[in-house]
C-alpha atoms as a PDB file:
ATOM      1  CA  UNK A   1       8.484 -24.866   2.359  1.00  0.00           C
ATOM      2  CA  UNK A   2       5.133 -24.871   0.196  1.00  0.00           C
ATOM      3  CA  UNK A   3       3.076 -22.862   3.104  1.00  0.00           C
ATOM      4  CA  UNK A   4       6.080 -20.161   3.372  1.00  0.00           C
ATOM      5  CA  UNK A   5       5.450 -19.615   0.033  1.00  0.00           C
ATOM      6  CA  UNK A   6       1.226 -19.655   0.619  1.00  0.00           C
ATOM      7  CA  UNK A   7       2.634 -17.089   3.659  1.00  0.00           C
ATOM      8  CA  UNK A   8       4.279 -15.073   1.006  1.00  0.00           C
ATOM      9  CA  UNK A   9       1.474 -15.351  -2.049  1.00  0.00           C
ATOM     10  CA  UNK A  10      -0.777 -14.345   0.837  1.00  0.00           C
ATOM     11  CA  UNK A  11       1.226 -11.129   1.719  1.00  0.00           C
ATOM     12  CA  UNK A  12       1.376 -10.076  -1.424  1.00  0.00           C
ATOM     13  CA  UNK A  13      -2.580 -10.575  -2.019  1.00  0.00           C
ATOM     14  CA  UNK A  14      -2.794  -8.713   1.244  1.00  0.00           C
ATOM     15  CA  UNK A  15      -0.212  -5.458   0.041  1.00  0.00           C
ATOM     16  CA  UNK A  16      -2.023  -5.256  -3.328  1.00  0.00           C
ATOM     17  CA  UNK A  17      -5.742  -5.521  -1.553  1.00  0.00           C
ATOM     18  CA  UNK A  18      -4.318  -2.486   1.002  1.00  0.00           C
ATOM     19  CA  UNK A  19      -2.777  -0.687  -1.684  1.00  0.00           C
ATOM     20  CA  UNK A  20      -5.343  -0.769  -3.802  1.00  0.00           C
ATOM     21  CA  UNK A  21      -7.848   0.304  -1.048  1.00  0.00           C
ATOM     22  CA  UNK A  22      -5.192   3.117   0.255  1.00  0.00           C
ATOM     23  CA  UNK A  23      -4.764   4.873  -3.079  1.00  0.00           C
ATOM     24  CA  UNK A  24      -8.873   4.744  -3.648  1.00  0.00           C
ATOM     25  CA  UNK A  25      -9.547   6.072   0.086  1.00  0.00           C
ATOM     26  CA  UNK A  26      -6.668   8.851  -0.941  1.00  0.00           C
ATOM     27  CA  UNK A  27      -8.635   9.591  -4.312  1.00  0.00           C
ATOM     28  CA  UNK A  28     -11.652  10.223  -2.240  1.00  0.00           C
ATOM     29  CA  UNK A  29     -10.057  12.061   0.297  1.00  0.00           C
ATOM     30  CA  UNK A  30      -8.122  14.480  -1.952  1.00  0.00           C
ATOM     31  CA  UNK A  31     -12.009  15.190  -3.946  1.00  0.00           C
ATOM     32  CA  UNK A  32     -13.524  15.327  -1.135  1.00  0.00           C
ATOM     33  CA  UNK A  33     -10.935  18.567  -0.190  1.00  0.00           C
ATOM     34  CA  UNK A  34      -9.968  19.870  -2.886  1.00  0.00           C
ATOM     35  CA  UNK A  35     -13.076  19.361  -4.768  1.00  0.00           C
ATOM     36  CA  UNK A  36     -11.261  17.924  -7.639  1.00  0.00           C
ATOM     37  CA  UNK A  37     -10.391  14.565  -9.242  1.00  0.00           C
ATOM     38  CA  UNK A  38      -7.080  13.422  -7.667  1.00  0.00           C
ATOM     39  CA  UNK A  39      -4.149  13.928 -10.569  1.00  0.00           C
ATOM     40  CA  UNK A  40      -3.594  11.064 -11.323  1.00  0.00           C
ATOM     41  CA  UNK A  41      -1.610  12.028 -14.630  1.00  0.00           C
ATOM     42  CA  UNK A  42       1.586  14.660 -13.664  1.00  0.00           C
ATOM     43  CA  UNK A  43       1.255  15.340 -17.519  1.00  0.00           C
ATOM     44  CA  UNK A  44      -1.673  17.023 -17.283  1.00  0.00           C
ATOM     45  CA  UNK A  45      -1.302  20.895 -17.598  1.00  0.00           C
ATOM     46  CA  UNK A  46      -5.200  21.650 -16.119  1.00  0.00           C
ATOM     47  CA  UNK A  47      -3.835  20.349 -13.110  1.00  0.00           C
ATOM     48  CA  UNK A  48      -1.875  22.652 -10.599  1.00  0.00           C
ATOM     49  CA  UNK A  49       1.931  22.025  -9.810  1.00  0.00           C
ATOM     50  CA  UNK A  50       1.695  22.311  -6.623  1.00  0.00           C
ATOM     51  CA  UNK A  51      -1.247  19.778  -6.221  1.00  0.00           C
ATOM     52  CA  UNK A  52       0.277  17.207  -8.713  1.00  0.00           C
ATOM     53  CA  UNK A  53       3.592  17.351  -6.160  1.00  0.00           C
ATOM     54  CA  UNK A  54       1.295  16.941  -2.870  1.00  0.00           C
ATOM     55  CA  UNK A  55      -0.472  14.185  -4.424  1.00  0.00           C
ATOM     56  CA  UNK A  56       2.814  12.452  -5.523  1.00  0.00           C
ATOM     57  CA  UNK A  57       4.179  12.622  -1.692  1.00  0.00           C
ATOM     58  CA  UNK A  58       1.120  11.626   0.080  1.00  0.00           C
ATOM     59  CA  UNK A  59       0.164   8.613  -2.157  1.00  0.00           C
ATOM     60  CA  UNK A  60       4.161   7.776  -2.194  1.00  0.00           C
ATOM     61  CA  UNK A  61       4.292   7.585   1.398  1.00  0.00           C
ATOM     62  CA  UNK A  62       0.779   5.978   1.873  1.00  0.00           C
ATOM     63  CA  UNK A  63       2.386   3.029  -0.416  1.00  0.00           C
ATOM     64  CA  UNK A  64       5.769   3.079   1.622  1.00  0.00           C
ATOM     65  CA  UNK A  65       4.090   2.577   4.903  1.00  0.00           C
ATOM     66  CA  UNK A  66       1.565  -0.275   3.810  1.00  0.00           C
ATOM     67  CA  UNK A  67       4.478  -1.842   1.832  1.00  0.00           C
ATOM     68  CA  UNK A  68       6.580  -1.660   5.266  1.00  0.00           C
ATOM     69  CA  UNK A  69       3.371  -2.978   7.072  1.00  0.00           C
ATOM     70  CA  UNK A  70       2.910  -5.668   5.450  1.00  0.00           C
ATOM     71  CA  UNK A  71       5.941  -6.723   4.461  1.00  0.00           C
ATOM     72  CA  UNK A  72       6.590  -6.885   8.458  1.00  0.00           C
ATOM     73  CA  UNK A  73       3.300  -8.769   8.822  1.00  0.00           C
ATOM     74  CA  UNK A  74       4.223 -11.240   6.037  1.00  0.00           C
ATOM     75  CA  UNK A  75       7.841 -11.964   8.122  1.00  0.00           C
ATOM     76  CA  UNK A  76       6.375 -11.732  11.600  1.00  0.00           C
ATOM     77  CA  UNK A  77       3.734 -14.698  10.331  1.00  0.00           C
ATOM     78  CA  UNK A  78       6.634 -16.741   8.536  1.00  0.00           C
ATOM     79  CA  UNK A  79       9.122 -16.225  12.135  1.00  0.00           C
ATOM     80  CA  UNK A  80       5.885 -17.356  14.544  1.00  0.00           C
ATOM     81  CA  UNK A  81       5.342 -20.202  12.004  1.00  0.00           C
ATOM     82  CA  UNK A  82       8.870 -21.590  12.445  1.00  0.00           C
ATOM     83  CA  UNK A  83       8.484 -20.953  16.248  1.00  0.00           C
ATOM     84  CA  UNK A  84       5.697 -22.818  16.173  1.00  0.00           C
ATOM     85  CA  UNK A  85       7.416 -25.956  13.972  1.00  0.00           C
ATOM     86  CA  UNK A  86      10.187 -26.074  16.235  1.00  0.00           C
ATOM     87  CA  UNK A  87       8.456 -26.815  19.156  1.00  0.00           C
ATOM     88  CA  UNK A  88       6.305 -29.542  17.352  1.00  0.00           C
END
């Protein structure tokens, strides 16, 4: 019971440490192309429409897929260490 939840305290370490890293490799990307600060703020009328919308997708869907990732990870670590508990 107490290293499921280590398992789980871990995963979630892991998803902020990969978000975190996602959004800032995104930021850099997006400057890097567009040759302006990623907008961050929607509210912000210097920034386009159009490019506050893209931005929104993209960094939604970068967060979706490492939130899928490693919530799998996090479940496919807790299921082998069960496995692996039975057998002992």
């Amino acid at each position: 019971m107490f290293v499921n939840i280590l398992v789980k305290l871990f995963g979630l370490a892991v998803s902020l440490g990969a978000g975190t890293l996602a959004n800032k490799t995104l930021e850099g990307l997006w400057e890097k192309k567009t040759g302006k600060p990623a907008p961050k703020d929607g509210t912000d009328l210097n920034d386009s429409l159009p490019g506050v919308l893209v931005f929104a997708v993209v960094s939604a869907g970068v967060g979706a897929i490492v939130h899928v990732l490693t919530q799998r990870g996090t479940k496919s670590a807790l299921a082998r260490m069960k496995k692996t508990a039975d057998e002992v």
